[in-house]
N, C-alpha and C. Protein backbone atom coordinates (compact mmCIF):
# COMPACT_ATOMS: atom_id res chain seq x y z
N UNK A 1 0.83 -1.18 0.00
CA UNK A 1 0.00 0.00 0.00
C UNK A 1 0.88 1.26 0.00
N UNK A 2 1.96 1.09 0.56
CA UNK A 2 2.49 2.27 0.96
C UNK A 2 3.80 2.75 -0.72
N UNK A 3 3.83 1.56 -1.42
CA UNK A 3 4.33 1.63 -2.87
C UNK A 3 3.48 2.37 -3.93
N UNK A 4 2.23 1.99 -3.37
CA UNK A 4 0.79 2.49 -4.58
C UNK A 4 0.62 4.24 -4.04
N UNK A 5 1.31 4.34 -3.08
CA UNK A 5 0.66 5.86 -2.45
C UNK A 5 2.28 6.63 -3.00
N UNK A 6 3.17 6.30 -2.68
CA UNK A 6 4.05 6.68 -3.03
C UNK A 6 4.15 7.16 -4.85
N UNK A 7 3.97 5.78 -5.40
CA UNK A 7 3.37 5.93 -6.94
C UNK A 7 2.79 7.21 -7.29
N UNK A 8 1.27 7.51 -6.61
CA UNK A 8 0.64 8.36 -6.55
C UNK A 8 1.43 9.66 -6.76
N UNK A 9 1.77 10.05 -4.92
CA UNK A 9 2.59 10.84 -4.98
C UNK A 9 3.44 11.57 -6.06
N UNK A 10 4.25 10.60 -6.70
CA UNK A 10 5.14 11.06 -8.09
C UNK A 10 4.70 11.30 -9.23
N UNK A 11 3.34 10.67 -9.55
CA UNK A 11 2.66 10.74 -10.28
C UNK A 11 2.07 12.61 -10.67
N UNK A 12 1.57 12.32 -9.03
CA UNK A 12 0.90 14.23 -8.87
C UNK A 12 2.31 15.34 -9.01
N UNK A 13 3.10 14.61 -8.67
CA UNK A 13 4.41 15.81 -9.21
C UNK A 13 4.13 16.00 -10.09
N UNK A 14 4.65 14.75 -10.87
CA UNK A 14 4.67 14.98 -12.38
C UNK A 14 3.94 15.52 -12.96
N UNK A 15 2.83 15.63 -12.68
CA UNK A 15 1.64 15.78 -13.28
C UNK A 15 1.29 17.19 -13.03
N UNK A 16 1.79 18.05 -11.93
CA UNK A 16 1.93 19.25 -11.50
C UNK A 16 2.76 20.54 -11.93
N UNK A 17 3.56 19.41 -12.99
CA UNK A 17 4.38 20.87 -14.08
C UNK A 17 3.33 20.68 -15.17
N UNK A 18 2.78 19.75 -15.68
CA UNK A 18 2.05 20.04 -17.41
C UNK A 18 0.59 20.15 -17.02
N UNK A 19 -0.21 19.94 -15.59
CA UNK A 19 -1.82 20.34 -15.81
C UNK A 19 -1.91 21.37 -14.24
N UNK A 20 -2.55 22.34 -14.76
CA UNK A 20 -3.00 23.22 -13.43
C UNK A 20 -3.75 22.64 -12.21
N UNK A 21 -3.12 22.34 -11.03
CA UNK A 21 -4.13 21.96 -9.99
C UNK A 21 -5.50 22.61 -9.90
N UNK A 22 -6.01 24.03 -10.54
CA UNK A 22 -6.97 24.31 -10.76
C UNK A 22 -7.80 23.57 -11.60
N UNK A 23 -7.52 23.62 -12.41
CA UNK A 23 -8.02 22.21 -13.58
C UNK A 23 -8.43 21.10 -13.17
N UNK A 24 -7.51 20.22 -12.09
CA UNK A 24 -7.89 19.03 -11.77
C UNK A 24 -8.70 19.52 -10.46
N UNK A 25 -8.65 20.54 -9.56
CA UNK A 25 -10.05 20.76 -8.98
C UNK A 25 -11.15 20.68 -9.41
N UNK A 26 -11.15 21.68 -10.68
CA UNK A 26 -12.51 21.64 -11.18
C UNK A 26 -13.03 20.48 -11.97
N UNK A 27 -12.26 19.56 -12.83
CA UNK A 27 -12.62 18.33 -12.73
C UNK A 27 -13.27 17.46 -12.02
N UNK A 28 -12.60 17.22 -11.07
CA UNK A 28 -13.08 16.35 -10.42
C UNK A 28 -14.28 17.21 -9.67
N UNK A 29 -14.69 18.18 -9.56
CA UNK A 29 -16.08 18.73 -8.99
C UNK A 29 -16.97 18.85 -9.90
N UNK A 30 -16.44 18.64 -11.54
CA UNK A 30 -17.71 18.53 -12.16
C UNK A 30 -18.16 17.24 -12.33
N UNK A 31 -17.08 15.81 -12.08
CA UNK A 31 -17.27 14.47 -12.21
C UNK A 31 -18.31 14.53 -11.09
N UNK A 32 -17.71 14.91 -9.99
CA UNK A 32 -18.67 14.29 -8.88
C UNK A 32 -20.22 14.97 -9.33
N UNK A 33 -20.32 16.22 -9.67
CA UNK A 33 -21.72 16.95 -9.60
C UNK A 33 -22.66 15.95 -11.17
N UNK A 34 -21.67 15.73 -12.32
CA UNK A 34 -22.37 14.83 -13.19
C UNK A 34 -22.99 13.64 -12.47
N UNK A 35 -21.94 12.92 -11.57
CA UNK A 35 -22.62 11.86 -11.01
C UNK A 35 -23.82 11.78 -10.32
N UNK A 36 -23.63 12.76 -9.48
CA UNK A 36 -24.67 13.00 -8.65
C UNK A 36 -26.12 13.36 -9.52
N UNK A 37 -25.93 13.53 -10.55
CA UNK A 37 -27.01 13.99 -11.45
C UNK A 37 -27.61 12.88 -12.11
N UNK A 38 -26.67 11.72 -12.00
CA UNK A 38 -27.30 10.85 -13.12
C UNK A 38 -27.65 9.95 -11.78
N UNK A 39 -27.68 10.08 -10.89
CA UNK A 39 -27.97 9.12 -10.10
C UNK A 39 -29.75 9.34 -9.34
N UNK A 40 -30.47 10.54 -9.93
CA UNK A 40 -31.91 10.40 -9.93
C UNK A 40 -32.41 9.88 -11.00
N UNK A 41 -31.72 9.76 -12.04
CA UNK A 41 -32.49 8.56 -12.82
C UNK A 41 -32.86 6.88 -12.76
N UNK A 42 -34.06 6.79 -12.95
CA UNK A 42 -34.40 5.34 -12.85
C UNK A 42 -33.50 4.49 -13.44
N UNK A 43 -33.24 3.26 -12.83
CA UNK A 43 -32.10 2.17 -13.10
C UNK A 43 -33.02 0.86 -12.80
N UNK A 44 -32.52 0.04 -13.58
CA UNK A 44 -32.68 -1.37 -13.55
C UNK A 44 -31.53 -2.78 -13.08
N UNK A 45 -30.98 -3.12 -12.29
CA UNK A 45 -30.34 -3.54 -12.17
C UNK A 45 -30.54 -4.87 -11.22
N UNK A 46 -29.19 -6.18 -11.48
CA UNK A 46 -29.44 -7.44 -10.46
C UNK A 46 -28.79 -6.96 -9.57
N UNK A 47 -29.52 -7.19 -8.45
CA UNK A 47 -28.79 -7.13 -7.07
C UNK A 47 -29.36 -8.38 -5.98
N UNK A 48 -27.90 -8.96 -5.06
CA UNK A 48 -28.43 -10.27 -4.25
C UNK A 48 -28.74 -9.08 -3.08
N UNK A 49 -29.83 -9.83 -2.49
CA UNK A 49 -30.97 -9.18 -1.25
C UNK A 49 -30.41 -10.23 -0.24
N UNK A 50 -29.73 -9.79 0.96
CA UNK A 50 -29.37 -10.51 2.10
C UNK A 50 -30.38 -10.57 2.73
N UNK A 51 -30.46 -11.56 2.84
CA UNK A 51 -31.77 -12.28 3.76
C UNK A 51 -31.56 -13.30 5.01
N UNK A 52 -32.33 -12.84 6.00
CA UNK A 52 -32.08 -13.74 7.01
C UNK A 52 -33.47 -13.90 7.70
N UNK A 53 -33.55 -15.32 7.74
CA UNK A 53 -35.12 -16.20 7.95
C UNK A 53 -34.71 -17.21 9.31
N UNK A 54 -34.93 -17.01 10.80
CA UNK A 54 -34.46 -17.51 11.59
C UNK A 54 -33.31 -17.48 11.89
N UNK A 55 -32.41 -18.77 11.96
CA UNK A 55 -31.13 -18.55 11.76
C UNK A 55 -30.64 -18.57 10.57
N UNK A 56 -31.05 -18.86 9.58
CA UNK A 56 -30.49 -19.38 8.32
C UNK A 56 -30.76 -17.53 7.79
N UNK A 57 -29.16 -17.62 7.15
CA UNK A 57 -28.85 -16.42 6.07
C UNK A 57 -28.55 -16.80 5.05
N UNK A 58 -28.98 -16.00 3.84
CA UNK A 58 -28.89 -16.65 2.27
C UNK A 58 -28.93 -15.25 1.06
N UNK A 59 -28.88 -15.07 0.36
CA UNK A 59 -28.65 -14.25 -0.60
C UNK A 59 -29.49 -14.76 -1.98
N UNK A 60 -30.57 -14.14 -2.16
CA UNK A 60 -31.38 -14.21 -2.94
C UNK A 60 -30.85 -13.40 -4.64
N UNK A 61 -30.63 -13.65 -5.38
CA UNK A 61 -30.68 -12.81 -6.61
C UNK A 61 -31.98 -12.35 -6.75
N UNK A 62 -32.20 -10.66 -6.97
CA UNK A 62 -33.47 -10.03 -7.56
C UNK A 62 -33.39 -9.02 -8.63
N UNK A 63 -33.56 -8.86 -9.47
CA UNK A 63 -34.01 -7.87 -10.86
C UNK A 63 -34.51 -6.73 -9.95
N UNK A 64 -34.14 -5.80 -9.84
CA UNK A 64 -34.78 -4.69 -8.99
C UNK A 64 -34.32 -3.35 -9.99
N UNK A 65 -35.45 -2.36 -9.64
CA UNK A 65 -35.69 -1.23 -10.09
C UNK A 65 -35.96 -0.14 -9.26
N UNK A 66 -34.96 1.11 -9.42
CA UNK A 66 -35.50 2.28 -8.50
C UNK A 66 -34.31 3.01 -9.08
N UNK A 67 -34.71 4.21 -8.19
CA UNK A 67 -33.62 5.21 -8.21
C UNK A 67 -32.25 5.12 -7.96
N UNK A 68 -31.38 5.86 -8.56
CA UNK A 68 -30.15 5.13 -8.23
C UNK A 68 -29.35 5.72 -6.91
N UNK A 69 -30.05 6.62 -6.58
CA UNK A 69 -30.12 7.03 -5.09
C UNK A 69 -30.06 5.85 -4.00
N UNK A 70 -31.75 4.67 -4.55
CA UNK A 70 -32.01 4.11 -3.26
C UNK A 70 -31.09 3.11 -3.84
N UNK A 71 -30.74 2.70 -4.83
CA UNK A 71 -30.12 1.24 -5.14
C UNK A 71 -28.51 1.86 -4.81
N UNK A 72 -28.17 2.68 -4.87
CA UNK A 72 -26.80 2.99 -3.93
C UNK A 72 -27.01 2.74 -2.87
N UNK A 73 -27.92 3.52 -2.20
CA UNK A 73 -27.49 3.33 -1.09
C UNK A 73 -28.00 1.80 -0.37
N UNK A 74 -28.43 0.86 -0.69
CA UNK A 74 -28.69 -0.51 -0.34
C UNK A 74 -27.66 -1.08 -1.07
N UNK A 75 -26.70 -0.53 -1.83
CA UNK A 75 -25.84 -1.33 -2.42
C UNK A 75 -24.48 -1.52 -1.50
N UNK A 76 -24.33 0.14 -1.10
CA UNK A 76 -23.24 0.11 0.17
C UNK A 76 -23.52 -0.68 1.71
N UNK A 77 -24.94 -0.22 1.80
CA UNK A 77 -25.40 -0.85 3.83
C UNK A 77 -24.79 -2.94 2.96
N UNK A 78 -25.01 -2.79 4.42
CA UNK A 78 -24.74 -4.39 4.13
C UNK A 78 -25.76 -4.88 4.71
N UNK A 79 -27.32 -4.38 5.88
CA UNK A 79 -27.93 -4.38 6.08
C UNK A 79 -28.71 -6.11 5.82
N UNK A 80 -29.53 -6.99 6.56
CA UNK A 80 -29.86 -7.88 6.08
C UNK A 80 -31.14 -7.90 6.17
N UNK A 81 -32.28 -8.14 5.75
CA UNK A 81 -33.63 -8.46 5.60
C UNK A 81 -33.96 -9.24 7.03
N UNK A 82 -34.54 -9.08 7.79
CA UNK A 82 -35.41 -10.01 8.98
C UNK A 82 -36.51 -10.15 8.43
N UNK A 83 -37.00 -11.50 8.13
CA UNK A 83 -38.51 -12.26 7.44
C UNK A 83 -38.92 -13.06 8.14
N UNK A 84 -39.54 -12.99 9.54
CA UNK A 84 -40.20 -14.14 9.88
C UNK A 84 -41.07 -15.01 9.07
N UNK A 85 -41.09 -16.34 9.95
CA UNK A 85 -41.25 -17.86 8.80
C UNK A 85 -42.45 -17.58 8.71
N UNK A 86 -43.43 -16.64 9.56
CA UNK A 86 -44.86 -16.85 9.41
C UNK A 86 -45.26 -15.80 8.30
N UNK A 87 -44.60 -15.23 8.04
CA UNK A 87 -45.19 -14.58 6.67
C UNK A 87 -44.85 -14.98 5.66
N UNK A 88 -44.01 -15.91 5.52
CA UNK A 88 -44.04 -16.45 4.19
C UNK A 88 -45.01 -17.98 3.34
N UNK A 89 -45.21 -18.18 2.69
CA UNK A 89 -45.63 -19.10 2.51
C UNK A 89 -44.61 -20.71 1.79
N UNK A 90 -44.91 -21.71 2.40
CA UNK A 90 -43.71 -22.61 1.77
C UNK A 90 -44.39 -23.76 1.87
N UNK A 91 -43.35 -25.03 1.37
CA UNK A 91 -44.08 -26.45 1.49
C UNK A 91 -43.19 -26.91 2.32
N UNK A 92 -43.79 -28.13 2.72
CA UNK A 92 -42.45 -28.62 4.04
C UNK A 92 -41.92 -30.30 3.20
N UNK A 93 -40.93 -30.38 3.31
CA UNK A 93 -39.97 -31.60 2.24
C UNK A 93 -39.79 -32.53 3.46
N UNK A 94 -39.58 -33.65 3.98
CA UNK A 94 -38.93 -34.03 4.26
C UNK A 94 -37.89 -35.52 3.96
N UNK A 95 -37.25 -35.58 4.62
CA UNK A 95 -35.92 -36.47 3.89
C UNK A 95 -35.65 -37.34 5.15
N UNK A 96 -35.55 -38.96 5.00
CA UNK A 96 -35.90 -39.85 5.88
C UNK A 96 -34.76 -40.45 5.11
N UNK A 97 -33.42 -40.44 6.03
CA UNK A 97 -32.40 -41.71 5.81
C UNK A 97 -31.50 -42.12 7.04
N UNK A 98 -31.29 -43.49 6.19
CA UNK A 98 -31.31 -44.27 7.48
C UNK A 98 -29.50 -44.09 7.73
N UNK A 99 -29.53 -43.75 8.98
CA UNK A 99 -27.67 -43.47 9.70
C UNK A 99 -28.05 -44.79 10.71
N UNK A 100 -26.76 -45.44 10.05
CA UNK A 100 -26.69 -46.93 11.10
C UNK A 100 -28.07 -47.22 11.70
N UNK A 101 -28.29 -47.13 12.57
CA UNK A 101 -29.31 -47.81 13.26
C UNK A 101 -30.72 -47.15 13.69
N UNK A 102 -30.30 -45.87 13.83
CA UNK A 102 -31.02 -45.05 14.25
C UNK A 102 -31.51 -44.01 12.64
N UNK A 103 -33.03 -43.97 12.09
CA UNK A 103 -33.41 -43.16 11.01
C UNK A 103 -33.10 -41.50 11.53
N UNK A 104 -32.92 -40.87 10.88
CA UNK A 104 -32.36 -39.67 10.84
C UNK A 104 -33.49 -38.98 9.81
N UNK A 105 -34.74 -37.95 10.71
CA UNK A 105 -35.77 -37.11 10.24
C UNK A 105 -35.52 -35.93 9.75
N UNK A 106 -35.54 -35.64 8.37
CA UNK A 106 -34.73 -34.02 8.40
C UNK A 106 -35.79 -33.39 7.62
N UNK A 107 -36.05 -31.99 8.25
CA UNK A 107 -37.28 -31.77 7.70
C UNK A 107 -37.27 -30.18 6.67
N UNK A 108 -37.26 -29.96 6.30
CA UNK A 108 -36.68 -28.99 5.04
C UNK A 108 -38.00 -27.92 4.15
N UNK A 109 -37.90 -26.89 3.99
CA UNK A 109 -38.90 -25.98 4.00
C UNK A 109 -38.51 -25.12 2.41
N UNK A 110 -39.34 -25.34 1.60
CA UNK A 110 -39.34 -24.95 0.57
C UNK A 110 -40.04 -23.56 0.11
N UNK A 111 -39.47 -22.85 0.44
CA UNK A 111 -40.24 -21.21 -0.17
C UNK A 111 -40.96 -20.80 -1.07
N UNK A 112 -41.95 -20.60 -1.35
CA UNK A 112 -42.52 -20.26 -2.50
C UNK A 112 -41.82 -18.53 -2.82
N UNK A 113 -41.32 -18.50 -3.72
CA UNK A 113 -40.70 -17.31 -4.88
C UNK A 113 -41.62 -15.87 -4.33
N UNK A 114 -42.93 -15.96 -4.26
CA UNK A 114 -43.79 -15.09 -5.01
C UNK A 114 -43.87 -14.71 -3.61
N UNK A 115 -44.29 -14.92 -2.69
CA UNK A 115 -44.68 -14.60 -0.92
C UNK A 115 -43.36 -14.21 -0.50
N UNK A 116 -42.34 -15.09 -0.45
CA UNK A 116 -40.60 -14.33 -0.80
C UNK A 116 -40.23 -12.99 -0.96
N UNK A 117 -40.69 -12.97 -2.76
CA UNK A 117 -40.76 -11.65 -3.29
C UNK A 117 -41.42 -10.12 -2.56
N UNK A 118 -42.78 -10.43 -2.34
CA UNK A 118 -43.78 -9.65 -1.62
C UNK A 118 -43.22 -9.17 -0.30
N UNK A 119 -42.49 -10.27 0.69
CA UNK A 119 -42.09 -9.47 2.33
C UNK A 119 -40.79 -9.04 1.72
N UNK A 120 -40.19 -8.93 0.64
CA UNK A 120 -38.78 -8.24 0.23
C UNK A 120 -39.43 -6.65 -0.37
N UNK A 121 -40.49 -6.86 -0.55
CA UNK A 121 -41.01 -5.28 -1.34
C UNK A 121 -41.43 -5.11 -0.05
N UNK A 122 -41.92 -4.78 0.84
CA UNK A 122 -42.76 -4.65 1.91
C UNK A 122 -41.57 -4.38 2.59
N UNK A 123 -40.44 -4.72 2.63
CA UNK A 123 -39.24 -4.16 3.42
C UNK A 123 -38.46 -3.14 2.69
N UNK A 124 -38.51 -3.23 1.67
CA UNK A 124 -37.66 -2.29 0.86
C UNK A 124 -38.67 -1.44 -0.43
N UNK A 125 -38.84 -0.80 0.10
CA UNK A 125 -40.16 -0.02 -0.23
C UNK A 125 -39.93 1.07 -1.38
N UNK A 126 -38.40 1.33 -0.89
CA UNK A 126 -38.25 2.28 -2.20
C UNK A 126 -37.74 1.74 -3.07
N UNK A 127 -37.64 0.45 -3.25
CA UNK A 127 -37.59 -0.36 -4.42
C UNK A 127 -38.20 -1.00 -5.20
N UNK A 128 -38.34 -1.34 -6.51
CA UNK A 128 -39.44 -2.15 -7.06
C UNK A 128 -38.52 -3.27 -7.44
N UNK A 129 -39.17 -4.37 -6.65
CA UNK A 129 -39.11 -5.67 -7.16
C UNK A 129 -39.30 -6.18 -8.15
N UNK A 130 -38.75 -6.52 -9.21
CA UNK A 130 -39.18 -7.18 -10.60
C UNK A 130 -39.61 -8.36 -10.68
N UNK A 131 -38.38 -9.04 -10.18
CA UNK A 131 -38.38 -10.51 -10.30
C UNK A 131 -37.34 -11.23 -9.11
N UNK A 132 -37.41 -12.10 -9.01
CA UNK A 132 -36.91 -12.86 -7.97
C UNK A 132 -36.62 -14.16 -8.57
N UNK A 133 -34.98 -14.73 -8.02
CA UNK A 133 -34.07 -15.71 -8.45
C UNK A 133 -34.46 -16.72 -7.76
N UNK A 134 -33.20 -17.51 -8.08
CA UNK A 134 -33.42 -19.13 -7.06
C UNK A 134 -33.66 -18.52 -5.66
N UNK A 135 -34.58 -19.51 -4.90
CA UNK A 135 -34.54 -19.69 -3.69
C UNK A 135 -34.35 -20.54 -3.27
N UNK A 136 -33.50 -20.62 -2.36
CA UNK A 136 -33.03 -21.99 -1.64
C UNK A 136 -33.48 -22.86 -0.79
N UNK A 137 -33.59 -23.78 -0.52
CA UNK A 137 -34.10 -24.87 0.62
C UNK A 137 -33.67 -24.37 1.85
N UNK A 138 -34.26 -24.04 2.54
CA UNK A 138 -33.68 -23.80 4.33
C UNK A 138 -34.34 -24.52 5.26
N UNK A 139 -33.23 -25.07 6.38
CA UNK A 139 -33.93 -25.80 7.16
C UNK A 139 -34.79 -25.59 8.51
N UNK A 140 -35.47 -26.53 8.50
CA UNK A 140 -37.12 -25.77 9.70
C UNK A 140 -36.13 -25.74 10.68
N UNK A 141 -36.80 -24.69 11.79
CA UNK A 141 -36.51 -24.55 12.93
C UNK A 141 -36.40 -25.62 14.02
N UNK A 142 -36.05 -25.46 14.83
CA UNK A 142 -35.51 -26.66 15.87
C UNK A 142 -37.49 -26.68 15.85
N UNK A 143 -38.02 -25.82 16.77
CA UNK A 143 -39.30 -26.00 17.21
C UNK A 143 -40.73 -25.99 15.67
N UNK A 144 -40.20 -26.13 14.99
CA UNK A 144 -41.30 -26.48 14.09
C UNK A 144 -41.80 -27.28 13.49
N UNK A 145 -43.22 -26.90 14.39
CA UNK A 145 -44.40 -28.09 14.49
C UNK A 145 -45.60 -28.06 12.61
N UNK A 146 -45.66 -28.72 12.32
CA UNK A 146 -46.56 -28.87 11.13
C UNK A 146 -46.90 -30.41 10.28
């Protein structure tokens, strides 16, 4: 790090006999003010939605749409979704194999996409949800009865 700053450093010398530090002020204040300009326009973009459903955390791919205001700034938080299991809707799988002697019950909860989708708009409000990716198998809670 301290090679790349140094770099730098010699670089801005150099660079300090053939362009006016005025120049590269105002540059870079009109980059930033362009940016800032294009960033109220509507955007379309994939972004994974951190999600966390009990204990289990997972990363959903979603097609999402909004401003590029709100999709910055959910792009930087690292922030994760809290979805309790009762608002979603799912099917329950389970998987019966036999370990030595004793059967081994494992019981496995399949998400439906669309109820998924819906508590992810309902949390993130200034976003529009398009579409929604794989969802993954997560496993039931210690205490769940069904």
């Amino acid at each position: 790090m301290k090679r790349i700053w140094e770099y730098i450093k010699r670089l801005g010398q150099t660079a300090k006999k053939y362009i006016s530090p005025v120049f590269i002020m105002l540059f870079v204040a009109s980059f930033t003010l362009w940016y800032i300009a294009k960033l109220n326009y509507n955007y379309t973009t994939d972004l994974d939605v951190k999600i966390r459903i009990g204990n289990q955390r997972f990363e959903v791919p979603c097609v999402v749409e909004g401003k590029g205001t709100n999709l910055f700034g959910y792009v930087i938080s690292t922030n994760r979704l809290n979805i309790p299991l009762s608002e979603l809707e799912y099917t329950v799988m389970r998987e019966v194999t036999q370990i030595g002697v004793a059967p081994s019950d494992k019981v496995r909860l399949h998400l439906k996409p669309e109820s998924l989708k819906n508590a992810i708009s309902v949390r993130l409000s200034d976003i529009n949800i398009r579409s929604i990716g794989d969802v993954p198998d997560i496993e039931a809670p210690k205490d769940f009865e069904k």
